[in-house]
C-alpha atoms as a PDB file:
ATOM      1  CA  UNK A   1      83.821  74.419  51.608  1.00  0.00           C
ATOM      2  CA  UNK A   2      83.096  75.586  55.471  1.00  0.00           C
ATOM      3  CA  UNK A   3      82.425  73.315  58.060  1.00  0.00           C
ATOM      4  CA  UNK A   4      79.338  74.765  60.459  1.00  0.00           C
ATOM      5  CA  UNK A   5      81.179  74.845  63.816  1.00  0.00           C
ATOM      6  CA  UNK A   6      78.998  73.220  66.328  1.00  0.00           C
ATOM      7  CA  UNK A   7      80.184  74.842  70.084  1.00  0.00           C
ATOM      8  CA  UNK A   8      78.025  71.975  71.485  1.00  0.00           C
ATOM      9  CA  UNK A   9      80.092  69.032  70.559  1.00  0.00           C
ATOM     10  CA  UNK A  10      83.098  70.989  71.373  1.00  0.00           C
ATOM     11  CA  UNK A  11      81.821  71.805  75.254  1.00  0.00           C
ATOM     12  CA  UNK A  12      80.451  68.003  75.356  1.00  0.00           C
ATOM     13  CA  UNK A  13      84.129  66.492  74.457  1.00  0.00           C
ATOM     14  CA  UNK A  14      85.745  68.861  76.739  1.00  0.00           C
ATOM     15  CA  UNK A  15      83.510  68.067  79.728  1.00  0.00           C
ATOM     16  CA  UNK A  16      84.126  64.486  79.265  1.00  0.00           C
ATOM     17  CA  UNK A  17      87.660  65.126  79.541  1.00  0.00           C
ATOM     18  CA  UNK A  18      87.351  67.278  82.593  1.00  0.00           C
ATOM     19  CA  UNK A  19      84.895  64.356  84.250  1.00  0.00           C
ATOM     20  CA  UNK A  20      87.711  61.740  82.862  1.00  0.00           C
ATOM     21  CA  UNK A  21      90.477  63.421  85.107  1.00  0.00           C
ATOM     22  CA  UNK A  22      87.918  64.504  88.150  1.00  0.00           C
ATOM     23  CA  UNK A  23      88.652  68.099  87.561  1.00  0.00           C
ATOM     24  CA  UNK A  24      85.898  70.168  88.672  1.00  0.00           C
ATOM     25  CA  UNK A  25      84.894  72.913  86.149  1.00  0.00           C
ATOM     26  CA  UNK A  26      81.635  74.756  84.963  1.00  0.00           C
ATOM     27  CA  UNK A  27      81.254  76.483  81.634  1.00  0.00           C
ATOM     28  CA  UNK A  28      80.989  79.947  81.700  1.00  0.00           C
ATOM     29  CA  UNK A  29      81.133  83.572  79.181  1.00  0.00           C
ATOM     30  CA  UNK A  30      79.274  83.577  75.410  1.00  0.00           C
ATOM     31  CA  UNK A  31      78.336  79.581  75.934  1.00  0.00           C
ATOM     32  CA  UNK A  32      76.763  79.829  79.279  1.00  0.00           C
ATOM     33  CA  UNK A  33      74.669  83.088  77.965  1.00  0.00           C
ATOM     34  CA  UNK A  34      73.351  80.973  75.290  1.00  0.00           C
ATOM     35  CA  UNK A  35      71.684  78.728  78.295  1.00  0.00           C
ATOM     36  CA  UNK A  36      70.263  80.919  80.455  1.00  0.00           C
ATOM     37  CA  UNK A  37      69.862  83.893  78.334  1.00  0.00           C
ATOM     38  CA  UNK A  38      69.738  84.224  74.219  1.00  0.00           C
ATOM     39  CA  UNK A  39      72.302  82.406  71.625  1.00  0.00           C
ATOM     40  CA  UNK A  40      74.480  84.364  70.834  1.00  0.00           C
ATOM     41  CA  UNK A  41      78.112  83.691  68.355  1.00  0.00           C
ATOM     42  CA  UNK A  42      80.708  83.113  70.663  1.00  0.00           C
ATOM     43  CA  UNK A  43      84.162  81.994  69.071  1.00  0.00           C
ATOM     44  CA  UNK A  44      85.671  80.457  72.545  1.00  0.00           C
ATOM     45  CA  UNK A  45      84.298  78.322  75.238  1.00  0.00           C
ATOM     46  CA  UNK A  46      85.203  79.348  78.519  1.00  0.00           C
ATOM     47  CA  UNK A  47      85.965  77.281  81.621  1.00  0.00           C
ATOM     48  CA  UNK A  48      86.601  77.911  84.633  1.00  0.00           C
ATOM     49  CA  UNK A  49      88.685  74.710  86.102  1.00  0.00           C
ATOM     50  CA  UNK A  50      89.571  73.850  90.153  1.00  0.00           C
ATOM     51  CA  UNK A  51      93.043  72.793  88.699  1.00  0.00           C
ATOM     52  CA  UNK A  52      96.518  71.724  90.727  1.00  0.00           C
ATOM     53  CA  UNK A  53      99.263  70.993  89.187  1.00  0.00           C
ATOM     54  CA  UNK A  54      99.521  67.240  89.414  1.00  0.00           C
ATOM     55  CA  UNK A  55      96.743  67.247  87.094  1.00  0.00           C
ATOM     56  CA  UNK A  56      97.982  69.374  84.480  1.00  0.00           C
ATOM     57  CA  UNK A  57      99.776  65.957  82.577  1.00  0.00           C
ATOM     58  CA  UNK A  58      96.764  63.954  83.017  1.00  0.00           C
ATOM     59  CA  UNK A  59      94.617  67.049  81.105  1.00  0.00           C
ATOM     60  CA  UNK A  60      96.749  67.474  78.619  1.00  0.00           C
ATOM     61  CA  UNK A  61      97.242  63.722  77.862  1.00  0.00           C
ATOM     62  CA  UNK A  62      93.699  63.334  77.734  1.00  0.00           C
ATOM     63  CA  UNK A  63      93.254  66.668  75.323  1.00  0.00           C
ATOM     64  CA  UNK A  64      95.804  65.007  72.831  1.00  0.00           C
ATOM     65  CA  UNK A  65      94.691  61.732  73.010  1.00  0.00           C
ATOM     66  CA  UNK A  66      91.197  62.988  71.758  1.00  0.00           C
ATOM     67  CA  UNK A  67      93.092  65.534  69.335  1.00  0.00           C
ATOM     68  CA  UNK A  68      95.885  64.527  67.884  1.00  0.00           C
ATOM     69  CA  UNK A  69      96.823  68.103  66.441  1.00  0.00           C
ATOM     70  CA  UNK A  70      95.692  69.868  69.397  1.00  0.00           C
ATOM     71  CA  UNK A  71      98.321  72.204  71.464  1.00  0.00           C
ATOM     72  CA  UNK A  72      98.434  72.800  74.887  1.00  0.00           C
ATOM     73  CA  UNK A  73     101.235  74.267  76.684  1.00  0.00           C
ATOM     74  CA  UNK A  74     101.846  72.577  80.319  1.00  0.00           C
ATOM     75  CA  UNK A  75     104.303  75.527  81.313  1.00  0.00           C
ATOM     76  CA  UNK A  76     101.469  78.100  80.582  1.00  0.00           C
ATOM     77  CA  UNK A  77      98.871  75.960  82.599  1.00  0.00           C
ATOM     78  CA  UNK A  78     101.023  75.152  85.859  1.00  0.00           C
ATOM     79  CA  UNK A  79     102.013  79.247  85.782  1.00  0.00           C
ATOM     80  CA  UNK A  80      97.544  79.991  85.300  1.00  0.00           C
ATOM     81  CA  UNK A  81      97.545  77.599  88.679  1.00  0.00           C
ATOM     82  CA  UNK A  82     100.347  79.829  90.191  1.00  0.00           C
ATOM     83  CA  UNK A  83      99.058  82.965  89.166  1.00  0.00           C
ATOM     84  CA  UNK A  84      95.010  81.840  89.122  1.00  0.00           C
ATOM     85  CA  UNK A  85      94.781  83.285  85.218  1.00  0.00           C
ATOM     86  CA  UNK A  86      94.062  81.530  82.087  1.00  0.00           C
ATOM     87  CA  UNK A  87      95.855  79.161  79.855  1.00  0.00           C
ATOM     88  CA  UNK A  88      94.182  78.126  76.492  1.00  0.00           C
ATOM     89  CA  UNK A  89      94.011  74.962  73.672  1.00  0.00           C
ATOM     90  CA  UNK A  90      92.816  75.467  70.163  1.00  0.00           C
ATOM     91  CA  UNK A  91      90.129  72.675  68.994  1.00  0.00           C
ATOM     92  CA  UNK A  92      92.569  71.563  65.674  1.00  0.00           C
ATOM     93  CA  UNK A  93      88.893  70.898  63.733  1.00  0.00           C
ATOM     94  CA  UNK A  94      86.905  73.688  64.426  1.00  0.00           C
ATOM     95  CA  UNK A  95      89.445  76.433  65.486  1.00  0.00           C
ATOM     96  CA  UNK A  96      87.379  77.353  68.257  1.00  0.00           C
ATOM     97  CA  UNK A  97      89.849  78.025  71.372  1.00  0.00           C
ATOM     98  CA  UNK A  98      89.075  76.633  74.882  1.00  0.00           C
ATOM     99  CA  UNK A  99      90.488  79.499  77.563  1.00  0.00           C
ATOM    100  CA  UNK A 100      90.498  76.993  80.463  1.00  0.00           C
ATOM    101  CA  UNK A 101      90.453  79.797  84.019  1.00  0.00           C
ATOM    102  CA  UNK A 102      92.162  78.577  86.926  1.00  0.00           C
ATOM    103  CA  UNK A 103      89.394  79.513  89.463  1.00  0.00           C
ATOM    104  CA  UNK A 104      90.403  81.750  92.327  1.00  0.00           C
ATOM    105  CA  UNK A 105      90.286  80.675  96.014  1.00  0.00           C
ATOM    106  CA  UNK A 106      88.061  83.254  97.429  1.00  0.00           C
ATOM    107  CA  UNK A 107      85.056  82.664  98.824  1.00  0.00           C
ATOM    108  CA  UNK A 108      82.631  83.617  95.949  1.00  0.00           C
ATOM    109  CA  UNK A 109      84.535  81.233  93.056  1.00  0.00           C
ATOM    110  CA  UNK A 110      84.829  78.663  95.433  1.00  0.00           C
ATOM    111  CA  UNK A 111      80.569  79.037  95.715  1.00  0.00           C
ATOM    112  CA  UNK A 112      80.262  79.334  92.146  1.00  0.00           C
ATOM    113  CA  UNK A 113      81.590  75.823  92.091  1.00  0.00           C
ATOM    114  CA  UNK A 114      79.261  74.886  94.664  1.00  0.00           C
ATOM    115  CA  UNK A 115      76.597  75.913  92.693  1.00  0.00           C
ATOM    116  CA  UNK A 116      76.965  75.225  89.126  1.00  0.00           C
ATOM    117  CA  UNK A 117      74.152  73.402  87.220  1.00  0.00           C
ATOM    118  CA  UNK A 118      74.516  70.215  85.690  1.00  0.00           C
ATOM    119  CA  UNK A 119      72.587  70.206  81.895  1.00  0.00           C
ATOM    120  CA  UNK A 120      72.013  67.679  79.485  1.00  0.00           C
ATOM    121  CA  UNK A 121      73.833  68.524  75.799  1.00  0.00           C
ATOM    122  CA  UNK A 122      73.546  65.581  73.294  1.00  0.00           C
ATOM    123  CA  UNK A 123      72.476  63.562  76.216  1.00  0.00           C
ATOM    124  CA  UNK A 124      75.975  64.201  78.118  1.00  0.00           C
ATOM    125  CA  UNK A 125      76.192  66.181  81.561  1.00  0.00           C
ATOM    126  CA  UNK A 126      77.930  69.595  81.540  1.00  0.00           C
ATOM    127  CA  UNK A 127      78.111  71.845  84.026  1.00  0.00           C
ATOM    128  CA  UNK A 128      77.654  75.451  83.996  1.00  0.00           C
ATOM    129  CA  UNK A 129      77.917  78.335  86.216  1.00  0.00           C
ATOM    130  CA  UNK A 130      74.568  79.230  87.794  1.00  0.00           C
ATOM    131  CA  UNK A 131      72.863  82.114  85.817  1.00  0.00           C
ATOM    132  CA  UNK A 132      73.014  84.218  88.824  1.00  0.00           C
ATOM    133  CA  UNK A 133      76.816  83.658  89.130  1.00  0.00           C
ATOM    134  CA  UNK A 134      76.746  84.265  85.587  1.00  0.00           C
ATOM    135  CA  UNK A 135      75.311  87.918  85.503  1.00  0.00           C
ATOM    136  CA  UNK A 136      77.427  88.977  88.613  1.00  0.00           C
ATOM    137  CA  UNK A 137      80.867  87.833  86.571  1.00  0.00           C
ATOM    138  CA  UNK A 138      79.424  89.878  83.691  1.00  0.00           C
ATOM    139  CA  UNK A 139      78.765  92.896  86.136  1.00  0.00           C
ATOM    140  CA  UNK A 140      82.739  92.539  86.969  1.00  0.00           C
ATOM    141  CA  UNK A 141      83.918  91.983  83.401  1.00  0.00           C
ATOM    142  CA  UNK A 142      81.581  95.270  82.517  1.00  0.00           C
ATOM    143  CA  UNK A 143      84.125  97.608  85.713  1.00  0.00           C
ATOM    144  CA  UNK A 144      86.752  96.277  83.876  1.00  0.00           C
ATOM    145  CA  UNK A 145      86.486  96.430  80.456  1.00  0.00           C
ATOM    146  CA  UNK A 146      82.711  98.596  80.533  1.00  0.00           C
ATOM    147  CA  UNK A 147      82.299  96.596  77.343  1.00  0.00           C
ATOM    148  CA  UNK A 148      78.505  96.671  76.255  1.00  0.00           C
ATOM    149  CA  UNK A 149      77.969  93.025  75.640  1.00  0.00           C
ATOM    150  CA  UNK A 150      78.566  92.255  79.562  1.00  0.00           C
ATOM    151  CA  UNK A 151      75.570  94.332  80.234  1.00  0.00           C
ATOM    152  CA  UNK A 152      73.880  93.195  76.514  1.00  0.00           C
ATOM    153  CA  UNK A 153      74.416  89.399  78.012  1.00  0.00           C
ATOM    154  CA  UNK A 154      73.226  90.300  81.912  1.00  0.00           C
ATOM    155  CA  UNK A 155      69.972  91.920  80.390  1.00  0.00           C
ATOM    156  CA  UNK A 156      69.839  88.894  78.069  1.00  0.00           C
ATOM    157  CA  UNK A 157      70.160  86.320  80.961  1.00  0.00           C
ATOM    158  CA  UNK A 158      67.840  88.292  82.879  1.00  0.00           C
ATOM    159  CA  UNK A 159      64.754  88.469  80.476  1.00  0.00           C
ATOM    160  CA  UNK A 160      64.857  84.928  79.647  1.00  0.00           C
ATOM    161  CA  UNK A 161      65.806  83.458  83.506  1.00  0.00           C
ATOM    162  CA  UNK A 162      64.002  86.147  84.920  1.00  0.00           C
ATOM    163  CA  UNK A 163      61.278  84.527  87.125  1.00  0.00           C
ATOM    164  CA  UNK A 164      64.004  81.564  88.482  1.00  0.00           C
ATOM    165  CA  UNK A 165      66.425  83.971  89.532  1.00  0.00           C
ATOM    166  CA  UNK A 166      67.750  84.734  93.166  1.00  0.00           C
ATOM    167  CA  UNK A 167      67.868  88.107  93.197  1.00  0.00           C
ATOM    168  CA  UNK A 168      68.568  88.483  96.915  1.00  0.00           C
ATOM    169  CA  UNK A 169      71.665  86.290  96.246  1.00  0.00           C
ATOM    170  CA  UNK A 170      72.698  88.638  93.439  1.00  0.00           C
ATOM    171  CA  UNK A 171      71.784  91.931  95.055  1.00  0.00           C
ATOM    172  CA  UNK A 172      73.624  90.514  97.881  1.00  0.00           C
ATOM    173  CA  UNK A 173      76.844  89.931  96.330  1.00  0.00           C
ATOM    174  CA  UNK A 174      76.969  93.182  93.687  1.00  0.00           C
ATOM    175  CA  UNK A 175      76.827  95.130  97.057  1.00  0.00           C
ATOM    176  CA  UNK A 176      79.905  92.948  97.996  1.00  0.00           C
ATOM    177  CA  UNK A 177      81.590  93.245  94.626  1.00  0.00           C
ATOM    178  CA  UNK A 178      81.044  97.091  94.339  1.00  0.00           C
ATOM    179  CA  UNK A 179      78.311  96.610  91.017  1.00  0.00           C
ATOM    180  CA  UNK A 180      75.053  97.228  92.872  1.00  0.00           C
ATOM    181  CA  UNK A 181      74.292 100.479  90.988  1.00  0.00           C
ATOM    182  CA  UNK A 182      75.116  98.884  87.586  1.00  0.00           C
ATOM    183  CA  UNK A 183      72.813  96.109  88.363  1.00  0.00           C
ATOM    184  CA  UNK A 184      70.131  98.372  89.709  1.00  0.00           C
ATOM    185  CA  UNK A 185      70.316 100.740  86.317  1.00  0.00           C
ATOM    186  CA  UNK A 186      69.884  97.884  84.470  1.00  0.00           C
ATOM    187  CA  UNK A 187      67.376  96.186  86.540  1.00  0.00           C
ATOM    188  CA  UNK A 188      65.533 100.006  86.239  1.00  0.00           C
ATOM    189  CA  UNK A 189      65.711  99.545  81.972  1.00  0.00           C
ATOM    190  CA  UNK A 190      64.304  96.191  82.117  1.00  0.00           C
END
């Protein structure tokens, strides 16, 4: 007998955690594309954390305390604050793994915490990363990995956000970023 894995409980325990120990984070990848653009399967959450190392016990503590079989390894997180990379933690009941990134210091993650979205799942607040954020960390994932589903999930985010979407802010930083004539071939399709 399979259990249905429901993402959405998942995300809402983990952003209580975060909130708990006044990390900042927003949700980000597959799970943000299912908010601003279509669901899609995604078999990780992604979250991008503002974490230092004093508060690598208290996350941890408060991951086990809310799953007892859980495993997180505080060496790996204190060298993904050192190195700004990713560490990770496997949800024991669903299987679905949490890649917790350590958010850069440069001056367009530390706006992409500035401007994440707070939304209501199961009548919780999570925060996500803005859906303009969103599609320019897909246009960077695409240069480095040219995988189609980057440019699958920026169409996808872009069809269904479409109309709400700052496109000078996004035009803006893909010149920046060196992805302008990605976005504008895809912006051409659409």
């Amino acid at each position: 007998m399979h259990h249905i894995i429901d993402p959405r409980a998942v995300v809402v325990k983990i952003a209580s955690i975060l909130h708990e120990v006044k990390i900042p984070y927003f949700i980000t990848g597959g799970f943000a594309v299912s908010v601003w653009g279509r669901p899609r399967a995604t078999f990780d959450i992604d979250v991008v954390v503002e974490l230092i190392e004093p508060k690598v016990e208290a996350l941890a503590g408060a991951l086990r305390k809310i799953y007892k079989a859980g495993y997180i390894d505080e060496t790996s997180a204190k060298d993904a604050i050192r190195h700004q990379s990713e560490f990770n933690f496997l949800d024991p009941f669903t299987g679905l793994k949490i890649d917790f990134w350590v958010t850069k210091r440069d001056e367009l993650s530390l706006l992409k915490l500035q401007r994440k979205i707070p939304k209501k799942i199961s009548g919780k607040t999570v925060y996500f990363i803005s859906p303009e954020d969103l599609i320019l960390s897909k246009l960077v994932w695409y240069t480095m990995g040219e995988s189609t589903r980057q440019l699958e999930d920026i169409e996808s985010v872009i069809k269904i956000s479409g109309k709400k979407l700052d496109m000078g802010y996004i035009r803006k930083w893909a010149k920046r970023l060196g992805t302008l004539d990605i976005l504008s071939k895809l912006l051409a399709k659409i």
